[in-house]
PDB file of N, CA and C in Angstrom:
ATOM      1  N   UNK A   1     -41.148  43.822  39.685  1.00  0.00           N
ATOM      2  CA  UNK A   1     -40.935  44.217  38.302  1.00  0.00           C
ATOM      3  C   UNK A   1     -40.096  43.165  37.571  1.00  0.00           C
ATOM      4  N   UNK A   2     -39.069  42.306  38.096  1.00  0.00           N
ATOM      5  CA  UNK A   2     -38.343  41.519  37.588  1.00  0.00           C
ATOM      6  C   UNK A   2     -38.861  40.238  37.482  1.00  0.00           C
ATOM      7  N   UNK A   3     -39.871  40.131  38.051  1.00  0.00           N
ATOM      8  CA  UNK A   3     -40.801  39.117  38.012  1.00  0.00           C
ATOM      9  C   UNK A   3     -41.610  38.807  36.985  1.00  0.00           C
ATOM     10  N   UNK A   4     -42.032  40.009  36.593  1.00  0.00           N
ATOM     11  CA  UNK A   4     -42.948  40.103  35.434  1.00  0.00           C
ATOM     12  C   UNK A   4     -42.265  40.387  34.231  1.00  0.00           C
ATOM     13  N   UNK A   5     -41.101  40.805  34.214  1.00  0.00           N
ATOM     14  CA  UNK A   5     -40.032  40.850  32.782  1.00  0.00           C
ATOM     15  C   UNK A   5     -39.671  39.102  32.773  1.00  0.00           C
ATOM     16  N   UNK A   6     -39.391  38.037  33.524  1.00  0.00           N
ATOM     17  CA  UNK A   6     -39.047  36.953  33.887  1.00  0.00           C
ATOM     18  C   UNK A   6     -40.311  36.418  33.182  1.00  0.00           C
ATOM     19  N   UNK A   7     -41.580  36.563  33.536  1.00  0.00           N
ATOM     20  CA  UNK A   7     -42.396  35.660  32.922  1.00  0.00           C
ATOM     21  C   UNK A   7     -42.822  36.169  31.471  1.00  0.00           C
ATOM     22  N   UNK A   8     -42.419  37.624  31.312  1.00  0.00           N
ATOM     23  CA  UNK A   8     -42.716  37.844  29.487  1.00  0.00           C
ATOM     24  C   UNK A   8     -41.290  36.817  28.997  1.00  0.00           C
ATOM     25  N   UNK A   9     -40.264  37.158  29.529  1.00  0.00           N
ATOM     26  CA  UNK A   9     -39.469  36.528  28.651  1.00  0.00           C
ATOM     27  C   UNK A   9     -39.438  34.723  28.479  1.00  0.00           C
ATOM     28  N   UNK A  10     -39.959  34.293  29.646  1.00  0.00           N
ATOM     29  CA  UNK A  10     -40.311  32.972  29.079  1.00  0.00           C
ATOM     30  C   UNK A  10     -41.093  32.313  28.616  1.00  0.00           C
ATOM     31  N   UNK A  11     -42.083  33.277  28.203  1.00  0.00           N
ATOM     32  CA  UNK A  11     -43.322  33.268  27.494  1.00  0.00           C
ATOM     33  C   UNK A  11     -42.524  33.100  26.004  1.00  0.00           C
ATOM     34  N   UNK A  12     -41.694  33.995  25.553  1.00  0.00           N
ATOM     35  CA  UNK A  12     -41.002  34.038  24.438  1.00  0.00           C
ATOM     36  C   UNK A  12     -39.523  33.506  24.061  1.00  0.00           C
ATOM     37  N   UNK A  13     -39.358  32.978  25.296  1.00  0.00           N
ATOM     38  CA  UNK A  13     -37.718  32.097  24.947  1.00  0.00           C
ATOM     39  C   UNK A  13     -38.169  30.544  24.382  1.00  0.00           C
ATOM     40  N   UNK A  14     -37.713  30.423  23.055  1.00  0.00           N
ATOM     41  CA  UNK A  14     -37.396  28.895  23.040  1.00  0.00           C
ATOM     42  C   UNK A  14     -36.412  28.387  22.661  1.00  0.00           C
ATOM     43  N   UNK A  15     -35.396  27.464  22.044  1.00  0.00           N
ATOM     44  CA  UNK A  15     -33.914  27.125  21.793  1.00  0.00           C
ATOM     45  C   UNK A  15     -32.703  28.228  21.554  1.00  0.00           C
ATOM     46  N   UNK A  16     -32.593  29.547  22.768  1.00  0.00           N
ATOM     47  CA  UNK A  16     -32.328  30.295  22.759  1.00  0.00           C
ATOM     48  C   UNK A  16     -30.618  30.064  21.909  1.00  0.00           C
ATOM     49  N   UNK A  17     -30.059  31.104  20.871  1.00  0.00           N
ATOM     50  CA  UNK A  17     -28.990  31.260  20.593  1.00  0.00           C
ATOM     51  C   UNK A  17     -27.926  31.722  21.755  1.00  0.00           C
ATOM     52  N   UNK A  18     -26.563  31.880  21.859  1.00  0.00           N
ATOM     53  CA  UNK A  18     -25.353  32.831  22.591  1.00  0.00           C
ATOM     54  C   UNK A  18     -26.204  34.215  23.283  1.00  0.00           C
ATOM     55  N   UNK A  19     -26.842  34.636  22.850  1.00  0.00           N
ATOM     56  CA  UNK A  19     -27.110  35.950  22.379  1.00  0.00           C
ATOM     57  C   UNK A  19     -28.965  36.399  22.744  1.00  0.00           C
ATOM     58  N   UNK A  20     -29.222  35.291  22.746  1.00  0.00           N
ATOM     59  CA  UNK A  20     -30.916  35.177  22.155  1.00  0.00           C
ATOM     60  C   UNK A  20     -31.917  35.585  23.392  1.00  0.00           C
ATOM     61  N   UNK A  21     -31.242  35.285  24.799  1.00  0.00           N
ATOM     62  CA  UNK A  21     -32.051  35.774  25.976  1.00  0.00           C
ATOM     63  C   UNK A  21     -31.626  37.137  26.680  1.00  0.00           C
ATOM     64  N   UNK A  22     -30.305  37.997  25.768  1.00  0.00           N
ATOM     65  CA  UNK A  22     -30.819  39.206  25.992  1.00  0.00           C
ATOM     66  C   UNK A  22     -31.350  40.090  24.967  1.00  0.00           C
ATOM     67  N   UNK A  23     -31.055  39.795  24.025  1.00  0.00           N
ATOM     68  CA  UNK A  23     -32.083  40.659  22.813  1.00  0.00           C
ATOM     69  C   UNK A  23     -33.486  40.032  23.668  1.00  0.00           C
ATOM     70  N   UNK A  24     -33.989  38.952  23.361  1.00  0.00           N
ATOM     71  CA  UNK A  24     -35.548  38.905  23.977  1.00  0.00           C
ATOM     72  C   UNK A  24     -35.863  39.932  25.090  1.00  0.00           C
ATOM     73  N   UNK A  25     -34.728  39.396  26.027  1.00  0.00           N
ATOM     74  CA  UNK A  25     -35.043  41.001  27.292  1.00  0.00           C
ATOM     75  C   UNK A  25     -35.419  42.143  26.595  1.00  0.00           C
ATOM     76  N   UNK A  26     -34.282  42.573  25.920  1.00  0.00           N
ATOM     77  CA  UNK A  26     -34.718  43.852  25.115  1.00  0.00           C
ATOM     78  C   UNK A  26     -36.167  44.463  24.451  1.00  0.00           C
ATOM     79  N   UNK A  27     -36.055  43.107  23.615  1.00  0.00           N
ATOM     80  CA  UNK A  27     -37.851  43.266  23.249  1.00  0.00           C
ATOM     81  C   UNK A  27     -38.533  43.259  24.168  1.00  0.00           C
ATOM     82  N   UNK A  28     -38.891  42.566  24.737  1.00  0.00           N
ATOM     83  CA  UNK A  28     -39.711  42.758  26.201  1.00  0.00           C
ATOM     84  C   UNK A  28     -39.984  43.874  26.556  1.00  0.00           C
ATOM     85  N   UNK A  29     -38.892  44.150  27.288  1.00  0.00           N
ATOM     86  CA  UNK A  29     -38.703  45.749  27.606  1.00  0.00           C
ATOM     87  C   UNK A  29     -38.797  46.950  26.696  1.00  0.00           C
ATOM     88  N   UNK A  30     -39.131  46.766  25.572  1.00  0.00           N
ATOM     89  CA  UNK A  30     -39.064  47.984  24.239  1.00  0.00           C
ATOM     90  C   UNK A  30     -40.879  48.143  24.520  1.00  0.00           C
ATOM     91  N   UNK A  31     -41.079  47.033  24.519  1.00  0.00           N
ATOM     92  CA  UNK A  31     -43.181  46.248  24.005  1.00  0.00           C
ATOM     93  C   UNK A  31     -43.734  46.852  25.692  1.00  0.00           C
ATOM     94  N   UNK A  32     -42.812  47.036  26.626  1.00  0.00           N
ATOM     95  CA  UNK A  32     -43.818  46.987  28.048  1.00  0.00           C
ATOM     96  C   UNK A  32     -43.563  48.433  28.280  1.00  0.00           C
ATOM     97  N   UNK A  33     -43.731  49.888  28.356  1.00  0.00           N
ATOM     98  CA  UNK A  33     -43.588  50.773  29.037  1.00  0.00           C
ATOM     99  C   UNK A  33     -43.077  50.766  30.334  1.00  0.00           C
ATOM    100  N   UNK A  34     -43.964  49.691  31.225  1.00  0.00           N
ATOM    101  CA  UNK A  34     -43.660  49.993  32.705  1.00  0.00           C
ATOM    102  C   UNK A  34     -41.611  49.262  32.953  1.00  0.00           C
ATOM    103  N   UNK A  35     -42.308  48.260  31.747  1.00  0.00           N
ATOM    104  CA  UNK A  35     -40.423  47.497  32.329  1.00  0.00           C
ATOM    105  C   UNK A  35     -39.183  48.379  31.647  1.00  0.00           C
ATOM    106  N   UNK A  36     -39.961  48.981  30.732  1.00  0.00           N
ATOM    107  CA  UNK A  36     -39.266  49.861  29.813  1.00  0.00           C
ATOM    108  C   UNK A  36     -39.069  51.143  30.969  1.00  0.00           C
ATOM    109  N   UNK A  37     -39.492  51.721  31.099  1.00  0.00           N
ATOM    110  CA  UNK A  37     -38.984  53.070  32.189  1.00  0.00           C
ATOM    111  C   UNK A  37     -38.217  52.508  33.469  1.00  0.00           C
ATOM    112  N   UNK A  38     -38.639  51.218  33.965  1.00  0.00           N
ATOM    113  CA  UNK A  38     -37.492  50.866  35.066  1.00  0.00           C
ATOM    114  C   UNK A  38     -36.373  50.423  35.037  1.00  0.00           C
ATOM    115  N   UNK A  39     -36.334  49.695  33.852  1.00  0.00           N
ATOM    116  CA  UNK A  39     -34.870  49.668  33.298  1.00  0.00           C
ATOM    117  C   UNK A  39     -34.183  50.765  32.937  1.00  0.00           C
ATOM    118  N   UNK A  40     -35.066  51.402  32.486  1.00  0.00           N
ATOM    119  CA  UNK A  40     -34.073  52.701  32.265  1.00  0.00           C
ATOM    120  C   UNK A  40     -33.441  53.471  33.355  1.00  0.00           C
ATOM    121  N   UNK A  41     -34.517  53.779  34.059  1.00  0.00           N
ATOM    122  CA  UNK A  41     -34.074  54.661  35.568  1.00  0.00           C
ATOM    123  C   UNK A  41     -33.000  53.440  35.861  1.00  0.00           C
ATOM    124  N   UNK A  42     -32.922  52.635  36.107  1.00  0.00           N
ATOM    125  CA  UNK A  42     -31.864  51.783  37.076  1.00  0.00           C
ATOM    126  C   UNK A  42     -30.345  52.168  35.930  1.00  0.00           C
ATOM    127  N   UNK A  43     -30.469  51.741  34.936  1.00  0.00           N
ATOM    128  CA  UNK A  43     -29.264  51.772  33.684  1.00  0.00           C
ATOM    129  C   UNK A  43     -28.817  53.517  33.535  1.00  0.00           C
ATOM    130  N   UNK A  44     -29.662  54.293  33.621  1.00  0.00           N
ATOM    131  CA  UNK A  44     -29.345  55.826  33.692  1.00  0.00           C
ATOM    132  C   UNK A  44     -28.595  56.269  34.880  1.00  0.00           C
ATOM    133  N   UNK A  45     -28.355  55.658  35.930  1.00  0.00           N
ATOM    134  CA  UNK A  45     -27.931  56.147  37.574  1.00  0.00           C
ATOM    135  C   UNK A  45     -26.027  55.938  37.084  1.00  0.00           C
ATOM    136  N   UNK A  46     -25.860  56.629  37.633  1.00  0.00           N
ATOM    137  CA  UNK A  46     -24.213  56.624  38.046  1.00  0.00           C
ATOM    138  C   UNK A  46     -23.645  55.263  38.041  1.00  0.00           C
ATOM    139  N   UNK A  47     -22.573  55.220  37.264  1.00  0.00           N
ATOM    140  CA  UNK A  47     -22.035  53.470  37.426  1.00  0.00           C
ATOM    141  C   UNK A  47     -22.059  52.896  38.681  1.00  0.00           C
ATOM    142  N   UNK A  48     -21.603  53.607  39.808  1.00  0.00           N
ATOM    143  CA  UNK A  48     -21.574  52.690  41.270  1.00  0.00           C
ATOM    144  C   UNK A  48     -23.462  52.934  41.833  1.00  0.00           C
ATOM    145  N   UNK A  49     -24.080  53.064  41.412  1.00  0.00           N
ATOM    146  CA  UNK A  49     -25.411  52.869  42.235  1.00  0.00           C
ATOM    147  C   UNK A  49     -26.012  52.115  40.746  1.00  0.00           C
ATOM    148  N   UNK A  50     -25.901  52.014  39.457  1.00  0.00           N
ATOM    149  CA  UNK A  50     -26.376  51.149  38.613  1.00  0.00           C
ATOM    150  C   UNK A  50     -25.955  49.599  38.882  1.00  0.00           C
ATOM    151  N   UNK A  51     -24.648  49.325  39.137  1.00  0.00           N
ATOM    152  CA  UNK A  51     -23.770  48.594  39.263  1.00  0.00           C
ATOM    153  C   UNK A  51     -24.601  47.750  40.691  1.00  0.00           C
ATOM    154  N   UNK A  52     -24.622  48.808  41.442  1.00  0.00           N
ATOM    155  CA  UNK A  52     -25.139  48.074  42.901  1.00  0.00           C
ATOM    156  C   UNK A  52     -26.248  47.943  42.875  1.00  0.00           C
ATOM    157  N   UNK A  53     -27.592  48.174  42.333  1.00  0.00           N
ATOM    158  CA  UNK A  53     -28.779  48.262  42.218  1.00  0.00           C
ATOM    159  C   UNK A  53     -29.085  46.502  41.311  1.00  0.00           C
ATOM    160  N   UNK A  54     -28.501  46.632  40.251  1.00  0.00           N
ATOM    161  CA  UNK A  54     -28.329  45.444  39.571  1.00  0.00           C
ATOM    162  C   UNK A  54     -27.496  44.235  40.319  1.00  0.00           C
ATOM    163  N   UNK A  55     -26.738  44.321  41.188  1.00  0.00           N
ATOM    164  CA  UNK A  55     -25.948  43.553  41.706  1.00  0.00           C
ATOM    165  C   UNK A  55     -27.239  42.629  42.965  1.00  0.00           C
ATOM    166  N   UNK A  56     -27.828  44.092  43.081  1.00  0.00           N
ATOM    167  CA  UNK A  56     -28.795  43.596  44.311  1.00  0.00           C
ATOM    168  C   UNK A  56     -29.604  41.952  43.322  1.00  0.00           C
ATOM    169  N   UNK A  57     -30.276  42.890  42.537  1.00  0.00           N
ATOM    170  CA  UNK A  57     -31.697  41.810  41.892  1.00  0.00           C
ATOM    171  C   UNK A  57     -30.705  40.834  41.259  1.00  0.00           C
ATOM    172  N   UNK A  58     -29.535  40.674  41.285  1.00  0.00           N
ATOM    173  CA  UNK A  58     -28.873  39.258  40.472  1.00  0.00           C
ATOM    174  C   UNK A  58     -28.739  38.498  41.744  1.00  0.00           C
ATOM    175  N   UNK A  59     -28.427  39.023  42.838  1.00  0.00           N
ATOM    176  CA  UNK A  59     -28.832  37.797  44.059  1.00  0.00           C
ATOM    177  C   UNK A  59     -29.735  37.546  44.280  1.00  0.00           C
ATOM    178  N   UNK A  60     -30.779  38.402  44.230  1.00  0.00           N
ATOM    179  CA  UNK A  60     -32.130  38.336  44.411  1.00  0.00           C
ATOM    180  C   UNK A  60     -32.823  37.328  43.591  1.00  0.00           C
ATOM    181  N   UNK A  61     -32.355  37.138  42.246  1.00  0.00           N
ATOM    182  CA  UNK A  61     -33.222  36.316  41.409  1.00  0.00           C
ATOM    183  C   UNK A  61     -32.355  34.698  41.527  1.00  0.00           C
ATOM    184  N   UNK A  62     -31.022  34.754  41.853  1.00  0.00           N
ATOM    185  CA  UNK A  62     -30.194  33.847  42.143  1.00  0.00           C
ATOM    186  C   UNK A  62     -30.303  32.829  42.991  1.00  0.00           C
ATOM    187  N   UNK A  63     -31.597  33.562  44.745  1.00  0.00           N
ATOM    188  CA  UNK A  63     -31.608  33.266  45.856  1.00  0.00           C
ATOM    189  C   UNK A  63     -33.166  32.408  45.289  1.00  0.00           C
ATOM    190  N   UNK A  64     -33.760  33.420  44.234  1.00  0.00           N
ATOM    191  CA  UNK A  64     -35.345  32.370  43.654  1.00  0.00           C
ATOM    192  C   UNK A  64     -35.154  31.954  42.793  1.00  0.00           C
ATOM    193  N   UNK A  65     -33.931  31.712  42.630  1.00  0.00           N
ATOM    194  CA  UNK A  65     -33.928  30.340  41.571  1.00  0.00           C
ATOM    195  C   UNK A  65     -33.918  30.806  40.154  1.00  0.00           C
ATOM    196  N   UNK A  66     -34.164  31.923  39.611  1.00  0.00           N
ATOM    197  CA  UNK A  66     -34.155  32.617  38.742  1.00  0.00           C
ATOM    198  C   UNK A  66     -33.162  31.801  37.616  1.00  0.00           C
ATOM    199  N   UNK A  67     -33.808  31.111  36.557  1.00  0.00           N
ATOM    200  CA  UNK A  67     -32.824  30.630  35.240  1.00  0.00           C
ATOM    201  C   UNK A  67     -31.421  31.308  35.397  1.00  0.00           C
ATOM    202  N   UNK A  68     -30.744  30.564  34.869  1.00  0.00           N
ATOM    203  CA  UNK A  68     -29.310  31.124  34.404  1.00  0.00           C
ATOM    204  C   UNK A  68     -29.199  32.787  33.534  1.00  0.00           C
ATOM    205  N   UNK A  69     -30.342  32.372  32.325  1.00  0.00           N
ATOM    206  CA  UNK A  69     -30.363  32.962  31.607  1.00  0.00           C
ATOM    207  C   UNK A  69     -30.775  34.149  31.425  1.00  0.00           C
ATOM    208  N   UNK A  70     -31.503  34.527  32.688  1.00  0.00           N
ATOM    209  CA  UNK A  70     -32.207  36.037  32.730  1.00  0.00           C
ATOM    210  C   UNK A  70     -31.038  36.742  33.962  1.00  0.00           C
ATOM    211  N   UNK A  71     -30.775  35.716  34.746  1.00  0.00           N
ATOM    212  CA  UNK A  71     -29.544  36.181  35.364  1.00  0.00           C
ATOM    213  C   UNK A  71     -28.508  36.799  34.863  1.00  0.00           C
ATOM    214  N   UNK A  72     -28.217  36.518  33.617  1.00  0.00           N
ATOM    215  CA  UNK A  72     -26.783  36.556  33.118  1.00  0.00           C
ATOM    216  C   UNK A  72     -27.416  37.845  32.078  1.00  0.00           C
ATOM    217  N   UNK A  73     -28.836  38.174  31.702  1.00  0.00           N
ATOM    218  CA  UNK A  73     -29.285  39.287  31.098  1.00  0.00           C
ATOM    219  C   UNK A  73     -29.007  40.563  31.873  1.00  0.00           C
ATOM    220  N   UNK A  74     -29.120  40.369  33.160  1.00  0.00           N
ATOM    221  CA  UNK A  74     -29.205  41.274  34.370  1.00  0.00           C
ATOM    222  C   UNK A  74     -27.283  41.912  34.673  1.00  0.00           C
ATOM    223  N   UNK A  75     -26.727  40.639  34.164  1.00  0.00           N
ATOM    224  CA  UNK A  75     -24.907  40.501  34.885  1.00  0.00           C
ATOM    225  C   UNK A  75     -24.626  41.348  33.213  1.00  0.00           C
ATOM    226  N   UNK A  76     -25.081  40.980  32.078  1.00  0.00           N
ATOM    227  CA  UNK A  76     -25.006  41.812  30.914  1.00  0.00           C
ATOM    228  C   UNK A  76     -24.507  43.398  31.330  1.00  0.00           C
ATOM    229  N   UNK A  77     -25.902  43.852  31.853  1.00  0.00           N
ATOM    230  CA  UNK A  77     -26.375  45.123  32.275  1.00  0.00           C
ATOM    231  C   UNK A  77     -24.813  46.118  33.251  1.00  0.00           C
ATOM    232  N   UNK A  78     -24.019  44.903  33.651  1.00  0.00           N
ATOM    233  CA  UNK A  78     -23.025  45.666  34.371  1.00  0.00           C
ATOM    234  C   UNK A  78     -21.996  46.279  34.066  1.00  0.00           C
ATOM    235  N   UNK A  79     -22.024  46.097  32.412  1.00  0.00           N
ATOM    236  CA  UNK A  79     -21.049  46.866  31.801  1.00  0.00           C
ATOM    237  C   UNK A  79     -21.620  47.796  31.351  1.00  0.00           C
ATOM    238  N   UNK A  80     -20.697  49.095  31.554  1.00  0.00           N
ATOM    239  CA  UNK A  80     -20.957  50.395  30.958  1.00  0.00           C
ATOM    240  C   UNK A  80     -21.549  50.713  29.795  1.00  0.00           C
ATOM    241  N   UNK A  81     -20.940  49.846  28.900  1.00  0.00           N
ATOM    242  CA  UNK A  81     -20.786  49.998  27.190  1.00  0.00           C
ATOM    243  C   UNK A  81     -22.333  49.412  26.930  1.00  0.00           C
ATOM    244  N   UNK A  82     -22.438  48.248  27.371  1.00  0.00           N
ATOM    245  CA  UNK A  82     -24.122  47.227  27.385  1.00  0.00           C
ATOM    246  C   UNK A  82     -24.717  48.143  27.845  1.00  0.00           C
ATOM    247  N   UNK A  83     -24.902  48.812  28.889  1.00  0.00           N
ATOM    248  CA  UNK A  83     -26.109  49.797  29.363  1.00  0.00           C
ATOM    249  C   UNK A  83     -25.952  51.150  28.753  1.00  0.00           C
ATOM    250  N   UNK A  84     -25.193  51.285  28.137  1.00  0.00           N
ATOM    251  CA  UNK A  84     -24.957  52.564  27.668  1.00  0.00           C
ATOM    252  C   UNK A  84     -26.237  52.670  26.409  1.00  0.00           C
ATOM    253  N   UNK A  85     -25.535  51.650  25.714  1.00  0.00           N
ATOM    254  CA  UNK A  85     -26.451  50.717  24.400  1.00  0.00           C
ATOM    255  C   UNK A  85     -27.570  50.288  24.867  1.00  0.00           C
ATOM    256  N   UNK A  86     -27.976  49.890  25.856  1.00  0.00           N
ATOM    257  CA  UNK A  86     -29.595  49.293  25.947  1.00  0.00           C
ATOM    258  C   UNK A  86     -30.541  50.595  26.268  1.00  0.00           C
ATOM    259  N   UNK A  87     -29.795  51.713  27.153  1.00  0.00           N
ATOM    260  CA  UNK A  87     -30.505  52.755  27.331  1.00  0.00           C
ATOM    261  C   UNK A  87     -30.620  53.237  25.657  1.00  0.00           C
ATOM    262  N   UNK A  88     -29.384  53.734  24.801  1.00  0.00           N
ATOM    263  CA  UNK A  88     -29.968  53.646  23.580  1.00  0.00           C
ATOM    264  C   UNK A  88     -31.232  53.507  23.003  1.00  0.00           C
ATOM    265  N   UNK A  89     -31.031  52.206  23.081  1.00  0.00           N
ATOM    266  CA  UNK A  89     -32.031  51.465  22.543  1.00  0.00           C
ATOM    267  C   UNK A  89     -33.550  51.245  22.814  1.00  0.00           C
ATOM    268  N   UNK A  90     -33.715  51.416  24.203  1.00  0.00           N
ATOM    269  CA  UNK A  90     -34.840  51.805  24.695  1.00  0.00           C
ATOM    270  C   UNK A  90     -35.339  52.774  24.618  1.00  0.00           C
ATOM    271  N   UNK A  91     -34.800  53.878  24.558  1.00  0.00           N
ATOM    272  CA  UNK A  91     -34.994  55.617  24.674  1.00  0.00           C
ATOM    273  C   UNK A  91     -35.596  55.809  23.632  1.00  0.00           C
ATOM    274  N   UNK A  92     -35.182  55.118  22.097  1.00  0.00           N
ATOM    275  CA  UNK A  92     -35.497  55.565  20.925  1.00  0.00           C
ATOM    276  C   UNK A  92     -36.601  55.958  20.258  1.00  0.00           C
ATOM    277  N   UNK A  93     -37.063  56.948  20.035  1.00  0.00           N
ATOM    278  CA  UNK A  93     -38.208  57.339  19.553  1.00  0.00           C
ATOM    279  C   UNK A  93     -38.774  56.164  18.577  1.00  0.00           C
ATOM    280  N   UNK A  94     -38.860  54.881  18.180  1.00  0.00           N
ATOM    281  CA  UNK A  94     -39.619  54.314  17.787  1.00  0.00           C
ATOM    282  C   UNK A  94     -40.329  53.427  19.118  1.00  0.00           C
ATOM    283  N   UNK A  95     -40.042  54.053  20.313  1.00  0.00           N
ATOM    284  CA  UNK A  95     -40.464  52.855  21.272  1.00  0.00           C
ATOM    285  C   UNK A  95     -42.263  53.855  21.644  1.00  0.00           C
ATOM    286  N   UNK A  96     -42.113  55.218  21.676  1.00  0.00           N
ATOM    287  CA  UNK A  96     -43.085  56.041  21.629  1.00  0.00           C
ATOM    288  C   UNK A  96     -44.513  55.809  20.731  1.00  0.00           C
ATOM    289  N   UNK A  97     -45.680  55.792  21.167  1.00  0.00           N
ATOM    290  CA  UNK A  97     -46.261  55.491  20.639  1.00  0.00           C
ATOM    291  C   UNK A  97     -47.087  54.421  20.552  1.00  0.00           C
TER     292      UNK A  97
END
């Protein structure tokens, strides 16, 4: 699954801003259903199994070489307040449909 969020988003990254390769995640994930519900289930779990679940796939993508930049989308995800807000944001009835 992180594989295929990895190649939408570099399909759509180019002179990325501070900021610019996790909003793209976001979109990504708003536009795909399937990446859209697994992010969610992972970001919805209890801080210590969200925390560790995400901790896993940041070595995981770390160990394949995985850009900086989708890495650090993923290390985003480990704060409460960021996943609190991306579940937000994903959930939102304009993603329906």
């Amino acid at each position: 699954m992180l594989k295929t969020i990895w190649q939408k988003l570099k399909e759509r990254m180019k002179a990325p801003g501070e900021h610019e390769p996790f909003v793209t995640f976001i979109q990504v994930a708003k536009e795909n259903p399937d990446i859209r519900n697994a992010i969610v289930a992972i970001l919805k779990k209890d801080d210590f199994n969200r925390e560790s679940i995400l901790n896993t796939y940041i070595e995981e993508m770390r160990f394949k070489g995985a850009p900086e930049s989708f890495v650090s989308c993923l290390t985003c995800l480990l704060d409460k307040n960021v996943a609190q807000r991306a579940v937000a944001i994903l959930d939102s009835k304009e993603n329906d449909g």
